[in-house]
N, C-alpha and C. Protein backbone atom coordinates (compact mmCIF):
# COMPACT_ATOMS: atom_id res chain seq x y z
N UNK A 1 113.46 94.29 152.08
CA UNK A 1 112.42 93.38 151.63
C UNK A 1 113.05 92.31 150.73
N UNK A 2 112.50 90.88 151.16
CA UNK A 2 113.27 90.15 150.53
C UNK A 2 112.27 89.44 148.88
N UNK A 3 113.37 89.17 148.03
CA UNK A 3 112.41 89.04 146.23
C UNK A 3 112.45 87.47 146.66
N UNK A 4 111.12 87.33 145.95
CA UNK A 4 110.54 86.15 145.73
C UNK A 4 111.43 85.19 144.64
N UNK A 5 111.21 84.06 144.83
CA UNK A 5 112.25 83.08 144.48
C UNK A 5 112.15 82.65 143.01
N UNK A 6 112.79 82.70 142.24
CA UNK A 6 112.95 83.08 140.50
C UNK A 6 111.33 81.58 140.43
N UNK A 7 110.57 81.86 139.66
CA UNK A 7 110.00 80.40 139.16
C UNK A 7 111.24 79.38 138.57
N UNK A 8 110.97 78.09 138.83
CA UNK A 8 111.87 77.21 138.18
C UNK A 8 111.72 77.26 136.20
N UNK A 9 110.42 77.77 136.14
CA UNK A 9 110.38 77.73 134.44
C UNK A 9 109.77 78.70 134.04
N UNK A 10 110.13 79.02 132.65
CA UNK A 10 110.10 80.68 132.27
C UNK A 10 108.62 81.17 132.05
N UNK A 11 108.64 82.23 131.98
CA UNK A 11 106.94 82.96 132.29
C UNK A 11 105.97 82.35 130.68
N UNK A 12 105.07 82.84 130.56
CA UNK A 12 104.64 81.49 129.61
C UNK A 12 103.49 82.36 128.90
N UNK A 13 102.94 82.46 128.07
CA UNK A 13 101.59 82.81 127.30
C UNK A 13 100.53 82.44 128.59
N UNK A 14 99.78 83.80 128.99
CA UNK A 14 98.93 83.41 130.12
C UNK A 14 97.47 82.13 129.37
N UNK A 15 97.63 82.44 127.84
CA UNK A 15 96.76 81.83 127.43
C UNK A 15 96.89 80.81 127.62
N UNK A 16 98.38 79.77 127.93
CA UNK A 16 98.58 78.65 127.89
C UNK A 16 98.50 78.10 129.16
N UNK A 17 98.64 79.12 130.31
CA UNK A 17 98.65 78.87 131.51
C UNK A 17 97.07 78.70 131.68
N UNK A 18 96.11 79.55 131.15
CA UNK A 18 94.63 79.55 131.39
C UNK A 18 94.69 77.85 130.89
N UNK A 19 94.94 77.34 129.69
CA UNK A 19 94.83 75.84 129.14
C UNK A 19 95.10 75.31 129.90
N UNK A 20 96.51 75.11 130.72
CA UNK A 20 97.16 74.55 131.53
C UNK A 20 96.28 74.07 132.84
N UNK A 21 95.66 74.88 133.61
CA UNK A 21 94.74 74.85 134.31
C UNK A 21 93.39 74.08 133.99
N UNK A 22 92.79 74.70 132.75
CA UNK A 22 91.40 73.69 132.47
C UNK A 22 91.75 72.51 132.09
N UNK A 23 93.09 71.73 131.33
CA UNK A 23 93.23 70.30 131.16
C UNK A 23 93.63 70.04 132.88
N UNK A 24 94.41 70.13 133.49
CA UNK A 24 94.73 69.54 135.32
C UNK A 24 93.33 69.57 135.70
N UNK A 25 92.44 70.48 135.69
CA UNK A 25 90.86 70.04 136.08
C UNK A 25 90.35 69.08 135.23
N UNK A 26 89.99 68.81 134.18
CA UNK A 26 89.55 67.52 133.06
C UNK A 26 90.17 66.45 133.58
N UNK A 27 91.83 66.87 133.76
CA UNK A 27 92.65 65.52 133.88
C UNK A 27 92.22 64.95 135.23
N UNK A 28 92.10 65.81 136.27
CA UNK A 28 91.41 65.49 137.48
C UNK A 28 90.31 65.28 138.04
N UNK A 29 89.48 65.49 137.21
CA UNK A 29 88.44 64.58 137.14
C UNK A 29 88.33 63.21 137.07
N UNK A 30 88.09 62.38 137.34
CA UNK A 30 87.79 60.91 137.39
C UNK A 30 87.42 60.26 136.10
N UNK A 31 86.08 61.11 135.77
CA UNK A 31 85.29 60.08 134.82
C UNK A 31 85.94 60.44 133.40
N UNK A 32 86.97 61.81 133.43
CA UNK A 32 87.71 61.87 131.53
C UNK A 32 88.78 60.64 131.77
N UNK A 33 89.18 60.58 133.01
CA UNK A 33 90.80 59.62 133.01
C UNK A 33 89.47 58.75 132.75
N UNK A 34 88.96 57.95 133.14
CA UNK A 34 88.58 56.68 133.52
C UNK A 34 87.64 56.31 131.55
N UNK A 35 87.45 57.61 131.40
CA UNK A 35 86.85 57.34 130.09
C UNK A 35 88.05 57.23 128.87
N UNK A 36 88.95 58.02 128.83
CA UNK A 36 90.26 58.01 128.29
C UNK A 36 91.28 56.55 127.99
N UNK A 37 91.01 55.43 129.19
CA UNK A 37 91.59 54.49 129.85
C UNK A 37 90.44 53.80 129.16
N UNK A 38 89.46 53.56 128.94
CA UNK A 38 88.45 52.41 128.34
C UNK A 38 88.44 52.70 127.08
N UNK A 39 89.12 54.24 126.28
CA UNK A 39 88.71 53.89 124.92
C UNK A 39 90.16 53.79 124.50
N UNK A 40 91.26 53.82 125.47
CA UNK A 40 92.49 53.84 124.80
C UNK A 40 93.03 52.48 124.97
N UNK A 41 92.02 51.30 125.73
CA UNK A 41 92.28 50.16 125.81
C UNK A 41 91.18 49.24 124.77
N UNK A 42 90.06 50.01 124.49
CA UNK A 42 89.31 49.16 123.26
C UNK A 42 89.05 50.13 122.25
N UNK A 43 89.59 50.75 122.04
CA UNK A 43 89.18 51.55 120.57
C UNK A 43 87.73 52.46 120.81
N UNK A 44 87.39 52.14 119.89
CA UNK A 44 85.88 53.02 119.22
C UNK A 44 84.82 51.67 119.90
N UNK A 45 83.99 52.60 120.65
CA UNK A 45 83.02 52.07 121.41
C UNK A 45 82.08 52.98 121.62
N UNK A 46 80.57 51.92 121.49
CA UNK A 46 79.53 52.41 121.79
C UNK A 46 79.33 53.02 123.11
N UNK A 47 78.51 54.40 123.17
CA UNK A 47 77.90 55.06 124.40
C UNK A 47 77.86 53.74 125.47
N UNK A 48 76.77 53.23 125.33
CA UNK A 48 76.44 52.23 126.30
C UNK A 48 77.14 51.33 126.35
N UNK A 49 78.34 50.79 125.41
CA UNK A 49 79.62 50.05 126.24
C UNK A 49 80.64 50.69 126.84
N UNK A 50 80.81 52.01 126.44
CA UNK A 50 81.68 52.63 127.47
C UNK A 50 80.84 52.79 129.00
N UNK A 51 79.61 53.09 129.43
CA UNK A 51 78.76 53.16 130.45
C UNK A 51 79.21 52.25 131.27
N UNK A 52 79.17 50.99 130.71
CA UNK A 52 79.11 49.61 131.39
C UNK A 52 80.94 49.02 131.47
N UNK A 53 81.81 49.35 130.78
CA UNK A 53 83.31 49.20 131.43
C UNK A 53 83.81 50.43 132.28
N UNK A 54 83.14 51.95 132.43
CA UNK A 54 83.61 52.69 133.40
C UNK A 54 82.31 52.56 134.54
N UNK A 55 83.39 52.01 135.81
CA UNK A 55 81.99 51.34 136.92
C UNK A 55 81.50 53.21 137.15
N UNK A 56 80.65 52.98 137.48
CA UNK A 56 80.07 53.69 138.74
C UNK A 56 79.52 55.24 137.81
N UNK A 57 79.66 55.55 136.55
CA UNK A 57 79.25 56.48 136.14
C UNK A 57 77.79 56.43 135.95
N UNK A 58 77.04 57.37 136.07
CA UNK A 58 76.13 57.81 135.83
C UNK A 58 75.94 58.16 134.24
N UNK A 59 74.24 57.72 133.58
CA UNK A 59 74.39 58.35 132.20
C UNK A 59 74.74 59.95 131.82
N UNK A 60 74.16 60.59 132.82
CA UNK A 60 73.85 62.40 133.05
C UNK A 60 75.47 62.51 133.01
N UNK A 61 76.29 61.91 133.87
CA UNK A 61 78.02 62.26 134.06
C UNK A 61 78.64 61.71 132.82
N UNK A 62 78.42 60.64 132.25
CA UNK A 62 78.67 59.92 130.97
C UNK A 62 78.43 61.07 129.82
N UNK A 63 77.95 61.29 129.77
CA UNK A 63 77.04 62.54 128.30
C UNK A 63 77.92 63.85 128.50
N UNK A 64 77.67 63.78 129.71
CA UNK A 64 78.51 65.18 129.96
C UNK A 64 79.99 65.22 129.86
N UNK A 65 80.46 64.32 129.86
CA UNK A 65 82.23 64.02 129.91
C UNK A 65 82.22 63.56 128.37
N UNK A 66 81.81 63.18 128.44
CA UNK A 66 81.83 62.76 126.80
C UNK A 66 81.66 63.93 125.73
N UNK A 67 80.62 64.91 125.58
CA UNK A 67 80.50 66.40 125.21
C UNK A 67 81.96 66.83 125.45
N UNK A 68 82.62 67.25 127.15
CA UNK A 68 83.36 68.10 126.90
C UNK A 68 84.81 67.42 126.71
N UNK A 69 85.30 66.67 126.45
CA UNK A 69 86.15 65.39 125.50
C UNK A 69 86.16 66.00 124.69
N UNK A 70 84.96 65.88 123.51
CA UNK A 70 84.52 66.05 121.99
C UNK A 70 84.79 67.70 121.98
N UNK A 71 83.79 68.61 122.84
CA UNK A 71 85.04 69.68 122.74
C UNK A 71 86.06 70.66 122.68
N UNK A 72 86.67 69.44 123.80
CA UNK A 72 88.24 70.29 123.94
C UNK A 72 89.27 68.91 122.66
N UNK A 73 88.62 68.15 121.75
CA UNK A 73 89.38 67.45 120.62
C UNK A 73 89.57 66.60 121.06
N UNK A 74 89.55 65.93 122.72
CA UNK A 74 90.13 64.32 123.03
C UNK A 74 89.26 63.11 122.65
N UNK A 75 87.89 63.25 122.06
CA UNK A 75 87.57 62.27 121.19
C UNK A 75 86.37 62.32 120.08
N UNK A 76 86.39 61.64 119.03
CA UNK A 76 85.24 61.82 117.89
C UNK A 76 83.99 61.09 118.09
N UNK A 77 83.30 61.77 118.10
CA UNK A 77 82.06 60.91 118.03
C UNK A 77 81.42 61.00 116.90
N UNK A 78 80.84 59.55 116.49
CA UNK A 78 81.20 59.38 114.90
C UNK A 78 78.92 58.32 114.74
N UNK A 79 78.11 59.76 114.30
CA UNK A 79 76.67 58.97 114.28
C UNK A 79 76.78 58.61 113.03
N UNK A 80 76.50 57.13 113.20
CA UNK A 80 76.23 55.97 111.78
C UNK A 80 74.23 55.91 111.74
N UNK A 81 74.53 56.20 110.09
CA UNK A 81 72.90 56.82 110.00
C UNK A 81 72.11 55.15 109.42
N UNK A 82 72.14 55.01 111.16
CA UNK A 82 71.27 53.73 110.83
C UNK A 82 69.58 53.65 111.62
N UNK A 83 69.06 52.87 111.71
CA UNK A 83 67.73 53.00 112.54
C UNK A 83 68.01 51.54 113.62
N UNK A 84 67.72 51.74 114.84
CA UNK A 84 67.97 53.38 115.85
C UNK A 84 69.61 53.52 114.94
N UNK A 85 69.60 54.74 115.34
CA UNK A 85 71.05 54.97 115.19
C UNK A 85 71.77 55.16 115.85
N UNK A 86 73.24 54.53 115.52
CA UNK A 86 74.42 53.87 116.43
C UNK A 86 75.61 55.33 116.84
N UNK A 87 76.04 55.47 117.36
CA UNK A 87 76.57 56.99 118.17
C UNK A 87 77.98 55.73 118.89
N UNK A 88 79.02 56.23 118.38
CA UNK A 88 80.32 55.38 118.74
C UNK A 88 81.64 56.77 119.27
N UNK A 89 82.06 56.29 120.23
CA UNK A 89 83.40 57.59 120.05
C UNK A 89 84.46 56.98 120.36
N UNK A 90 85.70 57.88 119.71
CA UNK A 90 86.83 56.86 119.76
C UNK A 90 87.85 58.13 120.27
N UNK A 91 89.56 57.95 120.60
CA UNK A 91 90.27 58.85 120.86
C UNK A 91 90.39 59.70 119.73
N UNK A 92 90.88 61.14 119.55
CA UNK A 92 91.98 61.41 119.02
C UNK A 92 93.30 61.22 119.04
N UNK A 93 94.04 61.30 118.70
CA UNK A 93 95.43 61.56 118.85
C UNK A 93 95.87 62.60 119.84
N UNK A 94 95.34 63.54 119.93
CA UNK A 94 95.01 64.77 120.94
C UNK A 94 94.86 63.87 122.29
N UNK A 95 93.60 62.82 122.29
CA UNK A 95 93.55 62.00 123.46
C UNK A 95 94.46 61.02 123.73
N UNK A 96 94.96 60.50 122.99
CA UNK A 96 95.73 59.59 123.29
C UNK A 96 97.52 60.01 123.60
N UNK A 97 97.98 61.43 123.34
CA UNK A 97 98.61 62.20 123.53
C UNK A 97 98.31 62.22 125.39
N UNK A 98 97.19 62.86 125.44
CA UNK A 98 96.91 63.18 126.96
C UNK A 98 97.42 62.08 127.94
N UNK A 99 96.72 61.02 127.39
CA UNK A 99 97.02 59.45 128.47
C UNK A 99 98.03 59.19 128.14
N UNK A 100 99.08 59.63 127.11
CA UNK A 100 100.58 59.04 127.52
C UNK A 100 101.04 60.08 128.49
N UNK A 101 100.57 61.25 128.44
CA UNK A 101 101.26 62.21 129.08
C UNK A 101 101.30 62.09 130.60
N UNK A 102 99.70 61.38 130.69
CA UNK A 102 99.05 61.15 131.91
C UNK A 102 99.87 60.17 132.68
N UNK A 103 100.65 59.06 131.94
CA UNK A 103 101.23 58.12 132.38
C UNK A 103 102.67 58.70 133.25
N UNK A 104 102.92 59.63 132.92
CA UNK A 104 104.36 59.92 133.95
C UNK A 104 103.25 60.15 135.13
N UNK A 105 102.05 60.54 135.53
CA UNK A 105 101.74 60.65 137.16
C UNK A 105 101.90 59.33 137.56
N UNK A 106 101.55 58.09 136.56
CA UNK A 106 101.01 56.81 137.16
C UNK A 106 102.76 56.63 137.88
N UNK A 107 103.27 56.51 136.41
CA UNK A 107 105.04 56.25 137.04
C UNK A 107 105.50 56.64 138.21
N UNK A 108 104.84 58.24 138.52
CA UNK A 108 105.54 58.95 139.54
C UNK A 108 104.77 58.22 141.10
N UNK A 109 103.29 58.09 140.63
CA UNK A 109 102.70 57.50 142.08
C UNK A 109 103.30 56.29 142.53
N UNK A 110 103.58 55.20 141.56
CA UNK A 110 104.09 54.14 141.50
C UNK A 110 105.63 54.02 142.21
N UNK A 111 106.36 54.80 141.90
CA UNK A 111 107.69 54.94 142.46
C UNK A 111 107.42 56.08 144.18
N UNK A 112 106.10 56.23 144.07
CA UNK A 112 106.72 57.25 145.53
C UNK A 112 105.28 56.39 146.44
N UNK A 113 104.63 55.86 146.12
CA UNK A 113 103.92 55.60 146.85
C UNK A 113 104.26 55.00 148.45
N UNK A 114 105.05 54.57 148.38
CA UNK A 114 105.40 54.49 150.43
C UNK A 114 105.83 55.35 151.05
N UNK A 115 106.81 56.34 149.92
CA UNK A 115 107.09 57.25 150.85
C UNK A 115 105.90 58.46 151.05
N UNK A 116 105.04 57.92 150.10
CA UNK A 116 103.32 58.94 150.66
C UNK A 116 102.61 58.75 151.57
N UNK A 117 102.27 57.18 151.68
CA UNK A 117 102.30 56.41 152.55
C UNK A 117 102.54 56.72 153.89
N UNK A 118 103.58 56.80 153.69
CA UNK A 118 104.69 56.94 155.27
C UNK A 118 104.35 58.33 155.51
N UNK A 119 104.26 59.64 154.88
CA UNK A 119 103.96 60.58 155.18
C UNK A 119 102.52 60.51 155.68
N UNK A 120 101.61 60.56 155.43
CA UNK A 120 100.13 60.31 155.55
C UNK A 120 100.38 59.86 156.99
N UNK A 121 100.55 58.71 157.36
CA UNK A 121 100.33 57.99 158.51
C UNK A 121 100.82 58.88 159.22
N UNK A 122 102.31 59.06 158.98
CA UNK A 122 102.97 60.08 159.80
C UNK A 122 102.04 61.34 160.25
N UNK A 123 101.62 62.12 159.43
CA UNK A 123 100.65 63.42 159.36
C UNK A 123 99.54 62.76 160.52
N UNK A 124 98.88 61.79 160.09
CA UNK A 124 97.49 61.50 160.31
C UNK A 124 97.83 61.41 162.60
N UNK A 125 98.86 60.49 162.07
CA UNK A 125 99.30 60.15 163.68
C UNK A 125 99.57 61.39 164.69
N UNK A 126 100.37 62.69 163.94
CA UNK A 126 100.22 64.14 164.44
C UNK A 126 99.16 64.41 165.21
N UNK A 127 98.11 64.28 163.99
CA UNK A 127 96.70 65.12 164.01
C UNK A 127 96.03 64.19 165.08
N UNK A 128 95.84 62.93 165.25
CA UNK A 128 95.26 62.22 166.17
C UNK A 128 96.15 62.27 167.95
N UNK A 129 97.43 62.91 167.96
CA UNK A 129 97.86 63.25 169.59
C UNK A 129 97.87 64.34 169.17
N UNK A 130 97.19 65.29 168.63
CA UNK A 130 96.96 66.91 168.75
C UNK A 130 95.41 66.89 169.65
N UNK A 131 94.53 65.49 168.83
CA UNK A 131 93.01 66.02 169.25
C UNK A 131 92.90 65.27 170.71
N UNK A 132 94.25 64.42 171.17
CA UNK A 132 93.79 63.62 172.11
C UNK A 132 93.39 64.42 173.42
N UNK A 133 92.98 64.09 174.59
CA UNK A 133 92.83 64.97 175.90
C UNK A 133 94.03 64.86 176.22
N UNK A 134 94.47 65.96 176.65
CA UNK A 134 95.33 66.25 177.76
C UNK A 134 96.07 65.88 179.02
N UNK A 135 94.67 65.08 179.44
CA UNK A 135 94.76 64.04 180.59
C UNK A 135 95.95 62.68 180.24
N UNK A 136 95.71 62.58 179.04
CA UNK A 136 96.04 61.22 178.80
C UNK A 136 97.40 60.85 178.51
N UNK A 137 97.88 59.95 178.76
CA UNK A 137 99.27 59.74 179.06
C UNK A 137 99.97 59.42 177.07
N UNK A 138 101.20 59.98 177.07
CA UNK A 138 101.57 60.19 175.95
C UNK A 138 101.88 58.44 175.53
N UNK A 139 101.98 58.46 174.31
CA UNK A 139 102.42 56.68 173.49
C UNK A 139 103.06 56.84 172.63
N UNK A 140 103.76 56.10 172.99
CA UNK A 140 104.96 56.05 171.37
C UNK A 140 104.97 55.59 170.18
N UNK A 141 103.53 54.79 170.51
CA UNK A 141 103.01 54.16 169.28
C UNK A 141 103.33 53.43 168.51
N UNK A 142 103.39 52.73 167.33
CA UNK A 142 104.08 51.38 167.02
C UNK A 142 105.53 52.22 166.73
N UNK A 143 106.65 51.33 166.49
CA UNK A 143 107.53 51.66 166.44
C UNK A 143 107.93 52.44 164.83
N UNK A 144 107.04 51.58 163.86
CA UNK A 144 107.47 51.83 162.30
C UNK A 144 106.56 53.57 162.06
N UNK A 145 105.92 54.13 163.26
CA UNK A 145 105.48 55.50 163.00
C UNK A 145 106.24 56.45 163.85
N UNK A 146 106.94 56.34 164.45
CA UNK A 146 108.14 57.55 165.31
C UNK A 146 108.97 57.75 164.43
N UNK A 147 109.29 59.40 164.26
CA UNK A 147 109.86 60.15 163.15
C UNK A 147 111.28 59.85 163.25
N UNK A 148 111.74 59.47 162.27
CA UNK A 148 112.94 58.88 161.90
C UNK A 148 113.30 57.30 161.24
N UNK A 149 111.97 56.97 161.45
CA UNK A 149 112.32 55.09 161.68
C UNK A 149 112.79 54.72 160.06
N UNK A 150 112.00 55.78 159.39
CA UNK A 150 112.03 55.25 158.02
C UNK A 150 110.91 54.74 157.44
N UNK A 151 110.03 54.72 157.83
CA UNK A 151 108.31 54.02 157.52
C UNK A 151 107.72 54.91 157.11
């Protein structure tokens, strides 16, 4: 029987691995990056101006990302006791920690993106002469998608 292949990095506090896991879900979520990215580009901002620079959120998804931000520590929300009263949240350091951290994916997508690219198409082009009929006469298809070309 053959042993499984050493992990590349050493075994770890499962507690940290449990963390490890719930920030890659937060982080993968859409609306913490996208909320993370509007307050780490304007500071401390009102509820309803963060609403209106992250497109497409919903208030119900807004409230709710915003709560679990506040907390797991990635930002303060700070009520000024005025009439109505004003409700502002800004990063922590904790958050702003995250989005630099976050920035090696951007780097990494940024530098590999054609060759993802090129895979995808590649894959996709598989899967489309897997579903074709049988009948039908094989194609070689553009030239920059036959395995090897480099595309």
């Amino acid at each position: 029987m053959t042993q499984p292949a050493p992990k590349p990095w050493p075994e770890s506090d499962p507690r940290v691995d449990a963390l490890v896991t719930e920030v890659i879900g937060r982080v993968a979520d859409k609306w913490t990056m996208l909320i993370l990215e509007v307050l780490a580009d304007h500071g401390e901002l009102r509820f309803t101006r963060i609403g209106k620079l992250v497109p497409g959120v919903s208030q119900k998804m807004l409230t709710q990302t915003l709560r679990q931000m506040e907390r797991d520590g990635l930002v303060v929300r700070t009520v000024h006791p005025v009439i109505p009263p004003r409700v502002e949240y800004r990063l922590t350091e904790l958050g702003l920690s995250l989005g630099a951290a976050f920035c090696g994916v951007w780097l990494w997508a940024e530098q590999n993106l054609e060759q993802i690219e090129a895979a995808r198409r590649s894959f996709d082009g598989r899967q489309s002469d897997q579903s074709a009929p049988a009948t039908s006469s094989p194609s070689a298809g553009p030239a920059t998608c036959e395995p090897g070309s480099g595309a």
